[in-house]
PDB file of N, CA and C in Angstrom:
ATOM      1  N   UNK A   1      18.335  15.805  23.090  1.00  0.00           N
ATOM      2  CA  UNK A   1      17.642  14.846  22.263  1.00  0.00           C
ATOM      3  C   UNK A   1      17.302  15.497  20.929  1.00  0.00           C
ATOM      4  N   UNK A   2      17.489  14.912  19.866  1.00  0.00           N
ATOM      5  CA  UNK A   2      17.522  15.297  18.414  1.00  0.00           C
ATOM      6  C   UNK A   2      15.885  14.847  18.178  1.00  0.00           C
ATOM      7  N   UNK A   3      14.926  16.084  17.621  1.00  0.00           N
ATOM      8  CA  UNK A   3      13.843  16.569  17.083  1.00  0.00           C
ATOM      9  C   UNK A   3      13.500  15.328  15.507  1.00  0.00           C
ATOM     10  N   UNK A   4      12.512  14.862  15.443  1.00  0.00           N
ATOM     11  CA  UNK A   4      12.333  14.118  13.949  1.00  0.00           C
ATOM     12  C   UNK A   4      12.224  15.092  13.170  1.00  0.00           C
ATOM     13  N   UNK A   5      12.914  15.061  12.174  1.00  0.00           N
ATOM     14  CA  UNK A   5      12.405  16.122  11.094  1.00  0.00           C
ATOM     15  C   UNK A   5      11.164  16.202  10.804  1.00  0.00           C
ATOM     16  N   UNK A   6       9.696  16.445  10.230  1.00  0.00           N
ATOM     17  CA  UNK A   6       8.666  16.597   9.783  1.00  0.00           C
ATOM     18  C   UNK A   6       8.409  16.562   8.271  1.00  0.00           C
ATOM     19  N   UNK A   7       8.282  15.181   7.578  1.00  0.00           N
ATOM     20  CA  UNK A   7       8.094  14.697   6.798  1.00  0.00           C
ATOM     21  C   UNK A   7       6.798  15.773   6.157  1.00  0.00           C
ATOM     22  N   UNK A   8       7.237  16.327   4.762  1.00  0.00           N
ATOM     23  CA  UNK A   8       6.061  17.054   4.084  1.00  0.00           C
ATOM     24  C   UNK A   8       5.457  16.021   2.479  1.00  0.00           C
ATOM     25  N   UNK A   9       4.642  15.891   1.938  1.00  0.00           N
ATOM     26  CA  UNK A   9       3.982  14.690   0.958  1.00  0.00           C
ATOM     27  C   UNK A   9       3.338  15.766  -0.217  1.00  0.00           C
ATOM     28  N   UNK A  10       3.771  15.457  -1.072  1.00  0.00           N
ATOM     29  CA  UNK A  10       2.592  16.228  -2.381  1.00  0.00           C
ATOM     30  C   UNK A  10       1.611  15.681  -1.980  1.00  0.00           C
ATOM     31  N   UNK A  11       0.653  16.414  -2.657  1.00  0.00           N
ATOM     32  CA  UNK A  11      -1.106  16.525  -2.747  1.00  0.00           C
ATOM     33  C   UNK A  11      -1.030  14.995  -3.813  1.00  0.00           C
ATOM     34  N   UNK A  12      -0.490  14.908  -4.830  1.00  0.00           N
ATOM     35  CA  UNK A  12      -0.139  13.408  -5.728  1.00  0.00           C
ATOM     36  C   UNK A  12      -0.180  12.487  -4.211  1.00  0.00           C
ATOM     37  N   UNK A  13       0.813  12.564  -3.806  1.00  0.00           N
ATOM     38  CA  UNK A  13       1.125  11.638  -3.080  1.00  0.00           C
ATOM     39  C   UNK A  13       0.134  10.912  -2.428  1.00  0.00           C
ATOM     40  N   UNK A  14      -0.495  11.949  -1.738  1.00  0.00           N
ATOM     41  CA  UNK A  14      -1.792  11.692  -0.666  1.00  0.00           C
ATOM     42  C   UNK A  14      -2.592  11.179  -0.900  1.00  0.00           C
ATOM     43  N   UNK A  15      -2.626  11.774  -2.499  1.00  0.00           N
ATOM     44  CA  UNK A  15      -3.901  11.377  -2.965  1.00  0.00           C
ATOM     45  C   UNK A  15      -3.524   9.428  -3.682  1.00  0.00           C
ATOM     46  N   UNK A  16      -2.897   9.379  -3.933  1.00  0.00           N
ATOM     47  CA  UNK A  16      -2.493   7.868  -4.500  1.00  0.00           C
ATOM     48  C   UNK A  16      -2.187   6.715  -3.488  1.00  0.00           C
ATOM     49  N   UNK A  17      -1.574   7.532  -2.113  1.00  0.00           N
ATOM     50  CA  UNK A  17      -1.864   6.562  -0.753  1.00  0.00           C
ATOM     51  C   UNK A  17      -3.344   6.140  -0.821  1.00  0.00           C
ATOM     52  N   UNK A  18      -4.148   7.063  -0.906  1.00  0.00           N
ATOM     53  CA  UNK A  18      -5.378   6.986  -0.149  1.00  0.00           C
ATOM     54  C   UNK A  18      -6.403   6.231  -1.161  1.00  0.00           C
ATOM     55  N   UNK A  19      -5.747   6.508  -2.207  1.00  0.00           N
ATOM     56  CA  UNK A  19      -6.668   5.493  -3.318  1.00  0.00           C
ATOM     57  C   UNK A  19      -6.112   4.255  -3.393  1.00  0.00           C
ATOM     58  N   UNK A  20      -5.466   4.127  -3.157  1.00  0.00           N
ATOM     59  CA  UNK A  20      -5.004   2.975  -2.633  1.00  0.00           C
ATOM     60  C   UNK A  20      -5.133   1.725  -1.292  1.00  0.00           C
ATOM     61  N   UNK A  21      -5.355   2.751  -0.707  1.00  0.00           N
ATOM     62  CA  UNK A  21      -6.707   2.052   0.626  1.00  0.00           C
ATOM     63  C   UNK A  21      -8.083   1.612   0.036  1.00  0.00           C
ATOM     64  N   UNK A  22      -8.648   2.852  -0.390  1.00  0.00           N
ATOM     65  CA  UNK A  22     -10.382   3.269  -1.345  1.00  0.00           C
ATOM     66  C   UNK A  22      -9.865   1.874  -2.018  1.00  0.00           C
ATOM     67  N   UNK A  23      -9.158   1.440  -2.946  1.00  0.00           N
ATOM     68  CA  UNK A  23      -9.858   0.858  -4.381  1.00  0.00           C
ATOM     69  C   UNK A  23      -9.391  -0.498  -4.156  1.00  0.00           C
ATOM     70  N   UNK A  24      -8.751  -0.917  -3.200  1.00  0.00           N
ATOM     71  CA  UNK A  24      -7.749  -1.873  -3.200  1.00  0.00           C
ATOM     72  C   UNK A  24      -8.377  -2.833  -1.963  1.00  0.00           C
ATOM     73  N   UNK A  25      -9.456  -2.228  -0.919  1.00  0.00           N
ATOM     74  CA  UNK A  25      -9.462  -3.222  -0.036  1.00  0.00           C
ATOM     75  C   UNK A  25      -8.855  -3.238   1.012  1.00  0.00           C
ATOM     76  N   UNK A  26      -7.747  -2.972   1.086  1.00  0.00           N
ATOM     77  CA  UNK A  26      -6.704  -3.910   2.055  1.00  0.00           C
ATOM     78  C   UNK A  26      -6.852  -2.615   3.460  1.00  0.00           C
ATOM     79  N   UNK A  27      -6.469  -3.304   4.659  1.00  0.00           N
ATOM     80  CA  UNK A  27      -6.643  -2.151   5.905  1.00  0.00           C
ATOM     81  C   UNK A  27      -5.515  -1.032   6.040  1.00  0.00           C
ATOM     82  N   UNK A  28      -6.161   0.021   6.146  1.00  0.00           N
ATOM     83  CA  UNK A  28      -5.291   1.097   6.232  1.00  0.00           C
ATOM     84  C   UNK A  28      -3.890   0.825   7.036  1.00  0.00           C
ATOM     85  N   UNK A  29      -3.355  -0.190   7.831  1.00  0.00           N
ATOM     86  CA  UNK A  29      -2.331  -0.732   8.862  1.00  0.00           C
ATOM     87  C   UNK A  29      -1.622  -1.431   7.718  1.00  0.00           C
ATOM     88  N   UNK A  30      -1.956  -2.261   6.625  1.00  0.00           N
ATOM     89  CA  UNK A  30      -1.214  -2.968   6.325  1.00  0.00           C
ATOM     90  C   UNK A  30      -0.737  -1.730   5.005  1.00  0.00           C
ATOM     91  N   UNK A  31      -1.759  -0.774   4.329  1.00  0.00           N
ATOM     92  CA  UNK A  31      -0.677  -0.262   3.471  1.00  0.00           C
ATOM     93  C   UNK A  31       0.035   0.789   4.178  1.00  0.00           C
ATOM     94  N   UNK A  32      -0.462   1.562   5.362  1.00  0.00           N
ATOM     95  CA  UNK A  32       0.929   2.471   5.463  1.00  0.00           C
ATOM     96  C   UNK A  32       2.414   1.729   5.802  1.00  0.00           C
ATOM     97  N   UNK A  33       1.994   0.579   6.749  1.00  0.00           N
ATOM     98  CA  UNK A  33       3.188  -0.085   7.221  1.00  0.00           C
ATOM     99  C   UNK A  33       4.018  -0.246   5.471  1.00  0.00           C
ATOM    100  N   UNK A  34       3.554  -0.927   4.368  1.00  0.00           N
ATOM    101  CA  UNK A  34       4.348  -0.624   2.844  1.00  0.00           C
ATOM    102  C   UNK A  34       4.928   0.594   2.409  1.00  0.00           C
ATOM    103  N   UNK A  35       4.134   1.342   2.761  1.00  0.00           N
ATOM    104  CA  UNK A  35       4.451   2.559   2.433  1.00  0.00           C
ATOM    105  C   UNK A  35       5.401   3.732   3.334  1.00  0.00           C
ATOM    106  N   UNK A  36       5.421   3.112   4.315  1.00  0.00           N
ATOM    107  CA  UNK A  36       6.079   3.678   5.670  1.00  0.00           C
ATOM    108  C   UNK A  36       5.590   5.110   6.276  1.00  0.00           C
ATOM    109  N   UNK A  37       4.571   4.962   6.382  1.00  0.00           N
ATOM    110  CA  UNK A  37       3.516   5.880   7.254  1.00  0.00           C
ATOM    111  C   UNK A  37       3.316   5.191   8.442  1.00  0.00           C
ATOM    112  N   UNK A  38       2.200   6.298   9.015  1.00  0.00           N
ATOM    113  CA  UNK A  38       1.850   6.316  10.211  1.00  0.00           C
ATOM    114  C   UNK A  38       0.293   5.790  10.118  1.00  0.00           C
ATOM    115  N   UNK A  39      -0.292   5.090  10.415  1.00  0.00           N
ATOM    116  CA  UNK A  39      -1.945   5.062  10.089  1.00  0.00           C
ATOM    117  C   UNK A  39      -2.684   5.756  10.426  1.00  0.00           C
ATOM    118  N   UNK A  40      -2.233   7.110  11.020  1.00  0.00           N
ATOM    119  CA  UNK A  40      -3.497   8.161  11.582  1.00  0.00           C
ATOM    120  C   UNK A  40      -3.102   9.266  10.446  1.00  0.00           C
ATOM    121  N   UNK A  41      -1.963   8.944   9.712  1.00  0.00           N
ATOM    122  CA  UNK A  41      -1.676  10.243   8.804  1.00  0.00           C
ATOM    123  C   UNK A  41      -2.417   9.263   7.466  1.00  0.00           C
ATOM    124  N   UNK A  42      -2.327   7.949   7.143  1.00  0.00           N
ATOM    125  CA  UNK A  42      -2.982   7.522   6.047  1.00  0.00           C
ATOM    126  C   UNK A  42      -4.442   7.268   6.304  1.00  0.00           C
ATOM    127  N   UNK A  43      -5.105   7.562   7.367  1.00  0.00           N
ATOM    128  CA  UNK A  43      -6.632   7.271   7.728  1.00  0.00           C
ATOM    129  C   UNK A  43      -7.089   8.796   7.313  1.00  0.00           C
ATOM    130  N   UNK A  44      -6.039   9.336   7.783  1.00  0.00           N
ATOM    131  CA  UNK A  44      -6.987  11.140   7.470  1.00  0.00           C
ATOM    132  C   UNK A  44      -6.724  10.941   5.785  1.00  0.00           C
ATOM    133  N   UNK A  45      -5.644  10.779   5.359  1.00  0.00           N
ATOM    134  CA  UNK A  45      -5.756  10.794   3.767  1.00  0.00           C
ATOM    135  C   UNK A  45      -6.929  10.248   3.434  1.00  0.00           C
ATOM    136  N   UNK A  46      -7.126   8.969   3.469  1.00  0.00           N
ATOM    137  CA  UNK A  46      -8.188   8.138   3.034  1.00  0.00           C
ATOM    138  C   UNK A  46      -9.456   8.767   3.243  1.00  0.00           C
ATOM    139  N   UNK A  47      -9.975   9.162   4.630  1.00  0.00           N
ATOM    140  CA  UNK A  47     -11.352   9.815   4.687  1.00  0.00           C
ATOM    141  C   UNK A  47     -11.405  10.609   4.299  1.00  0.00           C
ATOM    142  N   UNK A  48     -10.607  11.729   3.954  1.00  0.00           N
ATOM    143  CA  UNK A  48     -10.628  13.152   3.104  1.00  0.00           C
ATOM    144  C   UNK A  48     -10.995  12.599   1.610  1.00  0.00           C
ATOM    145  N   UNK A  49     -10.587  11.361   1.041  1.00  0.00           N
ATOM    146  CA  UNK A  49     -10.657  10.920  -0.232  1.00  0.00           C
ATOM    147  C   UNK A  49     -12.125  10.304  -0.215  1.00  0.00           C
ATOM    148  N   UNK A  50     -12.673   9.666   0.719  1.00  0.00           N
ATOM    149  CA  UNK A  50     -13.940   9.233   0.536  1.00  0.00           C
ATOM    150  C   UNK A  50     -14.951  10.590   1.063  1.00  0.00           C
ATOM    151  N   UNK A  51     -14.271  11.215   1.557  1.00  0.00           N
ATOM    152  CA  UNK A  51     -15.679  12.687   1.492  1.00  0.00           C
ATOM    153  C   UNK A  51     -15.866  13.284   0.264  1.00  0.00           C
ATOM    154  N   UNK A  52     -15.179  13.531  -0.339  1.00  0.00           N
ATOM    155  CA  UNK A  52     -14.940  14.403  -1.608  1.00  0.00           C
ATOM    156  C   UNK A  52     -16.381  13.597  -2.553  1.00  0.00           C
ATOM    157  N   UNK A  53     -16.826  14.852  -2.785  1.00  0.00           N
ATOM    158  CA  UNK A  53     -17.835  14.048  -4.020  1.00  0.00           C
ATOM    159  C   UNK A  53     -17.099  13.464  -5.450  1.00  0.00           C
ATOM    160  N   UNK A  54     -17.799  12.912  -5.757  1.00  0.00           N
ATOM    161  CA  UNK A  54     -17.031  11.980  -6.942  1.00  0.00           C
ATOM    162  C   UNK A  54     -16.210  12.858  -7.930  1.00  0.00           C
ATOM    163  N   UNK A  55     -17.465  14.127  -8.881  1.00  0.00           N
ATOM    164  CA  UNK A  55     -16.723  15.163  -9.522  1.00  0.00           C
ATOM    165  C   UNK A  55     -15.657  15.789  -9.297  1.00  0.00           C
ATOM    166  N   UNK A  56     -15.414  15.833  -7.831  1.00  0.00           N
ATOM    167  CA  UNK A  56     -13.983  16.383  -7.435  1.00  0.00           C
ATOM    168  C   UNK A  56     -12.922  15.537  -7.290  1.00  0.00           C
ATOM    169  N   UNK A  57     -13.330  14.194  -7.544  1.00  0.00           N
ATOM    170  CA  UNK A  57     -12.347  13.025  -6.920  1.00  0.00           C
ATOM    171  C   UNK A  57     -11.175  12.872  -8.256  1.00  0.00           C
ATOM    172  N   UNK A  58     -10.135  12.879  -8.075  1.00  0.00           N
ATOM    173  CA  UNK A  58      -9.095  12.927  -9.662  1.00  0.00           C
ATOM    174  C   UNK A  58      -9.328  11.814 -10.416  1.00  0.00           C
ATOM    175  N   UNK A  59      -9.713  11.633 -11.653  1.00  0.00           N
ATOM    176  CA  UNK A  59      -9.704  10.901 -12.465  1.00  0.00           C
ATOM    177  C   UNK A  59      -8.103  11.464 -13.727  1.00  0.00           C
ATOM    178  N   UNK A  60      -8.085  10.490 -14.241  1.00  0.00           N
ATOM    179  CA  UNK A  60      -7.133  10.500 -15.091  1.00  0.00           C
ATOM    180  C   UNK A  60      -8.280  10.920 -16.535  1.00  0.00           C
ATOM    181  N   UNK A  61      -7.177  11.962 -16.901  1.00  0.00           N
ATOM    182  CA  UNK A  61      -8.234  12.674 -18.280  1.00  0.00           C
ATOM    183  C   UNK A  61      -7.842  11.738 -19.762  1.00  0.00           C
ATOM    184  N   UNK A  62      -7.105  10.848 -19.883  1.00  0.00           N
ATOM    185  CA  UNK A  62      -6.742  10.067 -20.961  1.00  0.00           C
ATOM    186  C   UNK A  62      -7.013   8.737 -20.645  1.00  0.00           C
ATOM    187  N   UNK A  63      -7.636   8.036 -21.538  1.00  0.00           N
ATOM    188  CA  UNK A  63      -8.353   6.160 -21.612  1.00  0.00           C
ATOM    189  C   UNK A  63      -6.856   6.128 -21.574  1.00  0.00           C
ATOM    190  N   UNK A  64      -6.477   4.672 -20.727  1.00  0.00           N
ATOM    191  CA  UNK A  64      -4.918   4.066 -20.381  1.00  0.00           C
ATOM    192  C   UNK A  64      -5.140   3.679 -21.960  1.00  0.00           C
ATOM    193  N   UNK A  65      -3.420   3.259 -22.361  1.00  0.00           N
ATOM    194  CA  UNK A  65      -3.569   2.615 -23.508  1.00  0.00           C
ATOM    195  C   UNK A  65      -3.540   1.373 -23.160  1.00  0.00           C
ATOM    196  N   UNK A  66      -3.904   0.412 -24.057  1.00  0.00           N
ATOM    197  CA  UNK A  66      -3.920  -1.063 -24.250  1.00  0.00           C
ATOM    198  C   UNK A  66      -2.271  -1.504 -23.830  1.00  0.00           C
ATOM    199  N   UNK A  67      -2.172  -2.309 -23.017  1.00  0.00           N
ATOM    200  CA  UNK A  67      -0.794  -3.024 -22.755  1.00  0.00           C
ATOM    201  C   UNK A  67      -0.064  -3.984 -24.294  1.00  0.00           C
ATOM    202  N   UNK A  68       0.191  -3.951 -24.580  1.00  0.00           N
ATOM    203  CA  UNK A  68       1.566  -4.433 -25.547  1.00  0.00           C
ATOM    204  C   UNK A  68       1.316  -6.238 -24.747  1.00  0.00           C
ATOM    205  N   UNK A  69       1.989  -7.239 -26.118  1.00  0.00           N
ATOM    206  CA  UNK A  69       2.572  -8.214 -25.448  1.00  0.00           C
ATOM    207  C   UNK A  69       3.439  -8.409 -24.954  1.00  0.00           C
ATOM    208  N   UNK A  70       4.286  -7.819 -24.922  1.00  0.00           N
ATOM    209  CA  UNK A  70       5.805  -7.813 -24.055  1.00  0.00           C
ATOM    210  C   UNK A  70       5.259  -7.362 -22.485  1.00  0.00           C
ATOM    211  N   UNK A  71       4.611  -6.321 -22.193  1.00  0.00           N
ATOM    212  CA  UNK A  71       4.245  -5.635 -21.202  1.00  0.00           C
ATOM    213  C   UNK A  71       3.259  -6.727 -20.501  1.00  0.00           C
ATOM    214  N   UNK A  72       2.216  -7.687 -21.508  1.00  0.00           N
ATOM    215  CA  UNK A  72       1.558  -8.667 -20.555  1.00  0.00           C
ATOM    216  C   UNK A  72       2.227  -9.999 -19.827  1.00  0.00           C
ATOM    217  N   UNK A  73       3.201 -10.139 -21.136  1.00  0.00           N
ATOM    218  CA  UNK A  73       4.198 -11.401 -20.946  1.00  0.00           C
ATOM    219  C   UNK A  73       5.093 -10.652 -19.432  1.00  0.00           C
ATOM    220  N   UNK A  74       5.164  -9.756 -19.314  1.00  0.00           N
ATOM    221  CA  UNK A  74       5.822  -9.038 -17.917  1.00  0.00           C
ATOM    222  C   UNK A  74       5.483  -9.311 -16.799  1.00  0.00           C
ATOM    223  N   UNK A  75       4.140  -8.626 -17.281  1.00  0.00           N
ATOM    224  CA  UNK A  75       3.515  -8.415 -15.935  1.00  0.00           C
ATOM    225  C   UNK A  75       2.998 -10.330 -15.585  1.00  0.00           C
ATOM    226  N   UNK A  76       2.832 -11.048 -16.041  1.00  0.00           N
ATOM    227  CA  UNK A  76       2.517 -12.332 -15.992  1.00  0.00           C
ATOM    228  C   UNK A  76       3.619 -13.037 -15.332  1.00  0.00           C
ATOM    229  N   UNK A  77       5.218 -13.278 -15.647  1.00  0.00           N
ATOM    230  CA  UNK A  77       5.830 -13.224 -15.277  1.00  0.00           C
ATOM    231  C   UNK A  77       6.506 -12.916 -13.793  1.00  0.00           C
ATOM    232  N   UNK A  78       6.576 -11.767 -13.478  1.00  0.00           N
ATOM    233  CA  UNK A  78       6.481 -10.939 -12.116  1.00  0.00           C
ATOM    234  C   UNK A  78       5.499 -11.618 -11.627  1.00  0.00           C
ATOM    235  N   UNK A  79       4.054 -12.036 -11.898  1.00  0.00           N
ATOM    236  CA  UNK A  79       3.018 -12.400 -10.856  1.00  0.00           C
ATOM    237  C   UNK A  79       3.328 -14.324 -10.414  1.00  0.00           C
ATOM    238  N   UNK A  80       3.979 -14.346 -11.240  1.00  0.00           N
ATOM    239  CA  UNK A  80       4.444 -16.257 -10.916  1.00  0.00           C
ATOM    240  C   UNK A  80       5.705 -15.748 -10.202  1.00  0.00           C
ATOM    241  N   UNK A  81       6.317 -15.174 -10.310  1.00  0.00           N
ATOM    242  CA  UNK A  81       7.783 -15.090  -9.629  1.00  0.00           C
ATOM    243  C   UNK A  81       6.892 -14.416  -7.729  1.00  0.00           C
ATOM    244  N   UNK A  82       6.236 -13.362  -8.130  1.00  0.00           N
ATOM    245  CA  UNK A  82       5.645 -12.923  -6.509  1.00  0.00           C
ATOM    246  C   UNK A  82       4.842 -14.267  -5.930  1.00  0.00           C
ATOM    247  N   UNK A  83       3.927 -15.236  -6.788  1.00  0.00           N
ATOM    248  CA  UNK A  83       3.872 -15.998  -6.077  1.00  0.00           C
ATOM    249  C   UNK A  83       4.501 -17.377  -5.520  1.00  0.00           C
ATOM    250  N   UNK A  84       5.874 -17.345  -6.146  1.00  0.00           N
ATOM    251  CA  UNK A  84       6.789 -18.173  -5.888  1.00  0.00           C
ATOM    252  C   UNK A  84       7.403 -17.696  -4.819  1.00  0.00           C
ATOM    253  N   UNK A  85       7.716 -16.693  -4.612  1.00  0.00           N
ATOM    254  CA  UNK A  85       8.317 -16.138  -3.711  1.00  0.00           C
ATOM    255  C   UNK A  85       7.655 -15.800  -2.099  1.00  0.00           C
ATOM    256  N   UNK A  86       6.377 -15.550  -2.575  1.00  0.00           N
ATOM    257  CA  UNK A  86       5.280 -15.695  -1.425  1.00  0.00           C
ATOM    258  C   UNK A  86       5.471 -16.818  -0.941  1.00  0.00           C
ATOM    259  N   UNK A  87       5.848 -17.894  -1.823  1.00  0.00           N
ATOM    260  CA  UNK A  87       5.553 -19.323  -1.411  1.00  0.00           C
ATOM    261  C   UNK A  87       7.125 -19.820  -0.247  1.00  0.00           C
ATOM    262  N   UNK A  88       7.786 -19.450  -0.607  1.00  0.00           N
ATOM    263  CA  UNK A  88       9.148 -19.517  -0.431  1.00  0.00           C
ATOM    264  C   UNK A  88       8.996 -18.923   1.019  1.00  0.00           C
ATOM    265  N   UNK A  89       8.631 -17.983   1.455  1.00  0.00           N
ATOM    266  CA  UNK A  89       8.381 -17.125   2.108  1.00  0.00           C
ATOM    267  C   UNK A  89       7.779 -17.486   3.504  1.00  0.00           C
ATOM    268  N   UNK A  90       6.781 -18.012   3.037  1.00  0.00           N
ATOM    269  CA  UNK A  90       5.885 -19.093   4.161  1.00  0.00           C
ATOM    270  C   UNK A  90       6.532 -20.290   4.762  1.00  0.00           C
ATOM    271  N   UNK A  91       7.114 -20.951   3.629  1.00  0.00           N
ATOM    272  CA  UNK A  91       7.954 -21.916   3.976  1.00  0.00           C
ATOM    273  C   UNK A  91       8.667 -21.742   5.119  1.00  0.00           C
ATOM    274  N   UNK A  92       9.691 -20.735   5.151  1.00  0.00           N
ATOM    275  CA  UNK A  92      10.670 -20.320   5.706  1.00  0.00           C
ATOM    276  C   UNK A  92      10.059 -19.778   7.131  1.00  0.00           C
ATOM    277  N   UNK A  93       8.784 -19.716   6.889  1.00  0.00           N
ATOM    278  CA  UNK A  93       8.310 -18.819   8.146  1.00  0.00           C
ATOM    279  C   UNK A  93       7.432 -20.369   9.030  1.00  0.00           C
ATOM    280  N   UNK A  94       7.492 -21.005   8.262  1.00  0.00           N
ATOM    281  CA  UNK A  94       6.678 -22.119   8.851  1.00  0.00           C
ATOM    282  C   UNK A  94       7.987 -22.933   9.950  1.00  0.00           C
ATOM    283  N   UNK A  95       9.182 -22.947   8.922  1.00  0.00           N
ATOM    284  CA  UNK A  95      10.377 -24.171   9.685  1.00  0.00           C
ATOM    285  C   UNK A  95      10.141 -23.075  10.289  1.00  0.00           C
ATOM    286  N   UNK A  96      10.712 -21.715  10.616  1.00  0.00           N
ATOM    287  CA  UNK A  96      11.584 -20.836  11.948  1.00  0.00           C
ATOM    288  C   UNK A  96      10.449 -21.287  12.627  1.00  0.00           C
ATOM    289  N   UNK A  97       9.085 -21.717  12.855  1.00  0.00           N
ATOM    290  CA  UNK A  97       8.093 -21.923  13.899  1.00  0.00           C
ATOM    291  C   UNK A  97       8.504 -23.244  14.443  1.00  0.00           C
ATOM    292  N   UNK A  98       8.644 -23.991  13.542  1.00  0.00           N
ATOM    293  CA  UNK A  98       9.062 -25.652  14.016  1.00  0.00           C
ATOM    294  C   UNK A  98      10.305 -25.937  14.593  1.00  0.00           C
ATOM    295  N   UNK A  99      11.535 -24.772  13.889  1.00  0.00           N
ATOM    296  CA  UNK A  99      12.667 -24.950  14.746  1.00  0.00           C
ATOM    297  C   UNK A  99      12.439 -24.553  16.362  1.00  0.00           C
ATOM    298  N   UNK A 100      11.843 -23.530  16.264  1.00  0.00           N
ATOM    299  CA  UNK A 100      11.629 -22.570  17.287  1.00  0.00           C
ATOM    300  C   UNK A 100      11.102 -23.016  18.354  1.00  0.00           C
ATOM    301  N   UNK A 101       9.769 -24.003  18.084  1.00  0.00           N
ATOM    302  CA  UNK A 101       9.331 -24.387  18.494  1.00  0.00           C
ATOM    303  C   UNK A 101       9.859 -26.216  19.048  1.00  0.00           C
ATOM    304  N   UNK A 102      11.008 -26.756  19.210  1.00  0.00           N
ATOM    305  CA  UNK A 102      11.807 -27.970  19.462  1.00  0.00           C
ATOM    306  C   UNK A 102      13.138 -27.104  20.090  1.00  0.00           C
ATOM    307  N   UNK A 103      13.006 -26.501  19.933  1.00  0.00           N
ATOM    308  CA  UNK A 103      14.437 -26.082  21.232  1.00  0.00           C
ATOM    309  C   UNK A 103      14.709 -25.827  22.828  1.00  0.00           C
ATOM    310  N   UNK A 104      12.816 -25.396  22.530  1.00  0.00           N
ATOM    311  CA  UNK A 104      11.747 -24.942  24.245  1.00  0.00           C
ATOM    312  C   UNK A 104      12.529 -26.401  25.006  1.00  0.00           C
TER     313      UNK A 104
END
C-alpha cells in the first residue's frame, strides 16, 4: 500500500487560511473543504491565530491603495456574474431533487 505524501504549507499560507476563518465568519468545515484541507489541520491554524496577541498578529505595513474604476467596474461585475451563477446553481439543484424525487 502506497504512503500519502505529507503535505508541508508556508507560515504565509497558514497564516491567510486562518485569517480567513478569524475575519470572515464562515465555519472552519466549510473553508478547508475550499481550500482542500483537513479541519483539524485548519482549526489548529486558526486557534494559534486567535492566541497570538494582537501586536504579534501580521498586519500589512502599507495603507492598500484606493481601487481604480476599472478594478471596481470588475469586481462589481464578477459579483453579479457569482450571483447569477449561484442562482443557476440552485436551480439545478432544486430540479435533480424533483426529478429524483418522481422516479421513487
Amino acid at each position: 500500500m502506497q504512503e500519502r505524501q505529507r503535505r508541508s504549507f508556508t507560515e504565509d499560507y497558514k497564516r491567510q487560511a486562518a485569517e480567513l476563518v478569524v475575519s470572515s465568519g464562515r465555519s472552519v468545515t466549510s473553508v478547508a473543504k475550499e481550500l482542500g484541507l483537513r479541519d483539524s489541520v485548519l482549526r489548529r491554524w486558526a486557534d494559534k491565530l486567535r492566541k497570538e496577541p494582537a501586536s504579534a498578529a501580521w498586519r500589512p505595513t502599507t495603507q492598500a491603495t484606493p481601487m481604480s474604476a476599472d478594478q471596481a467596474s470588475e469586481i462589481a461585475r464578477l459579483r453579479q456574474e457569482n450571483e447569477r451563477l449561484r442562482m443557476e446553481r440552485d436551480t439545478l439543484k432544486k430540479s435533480i431533487a424533483i426529478f429524483a424525487g418522481t422516479r421513487i
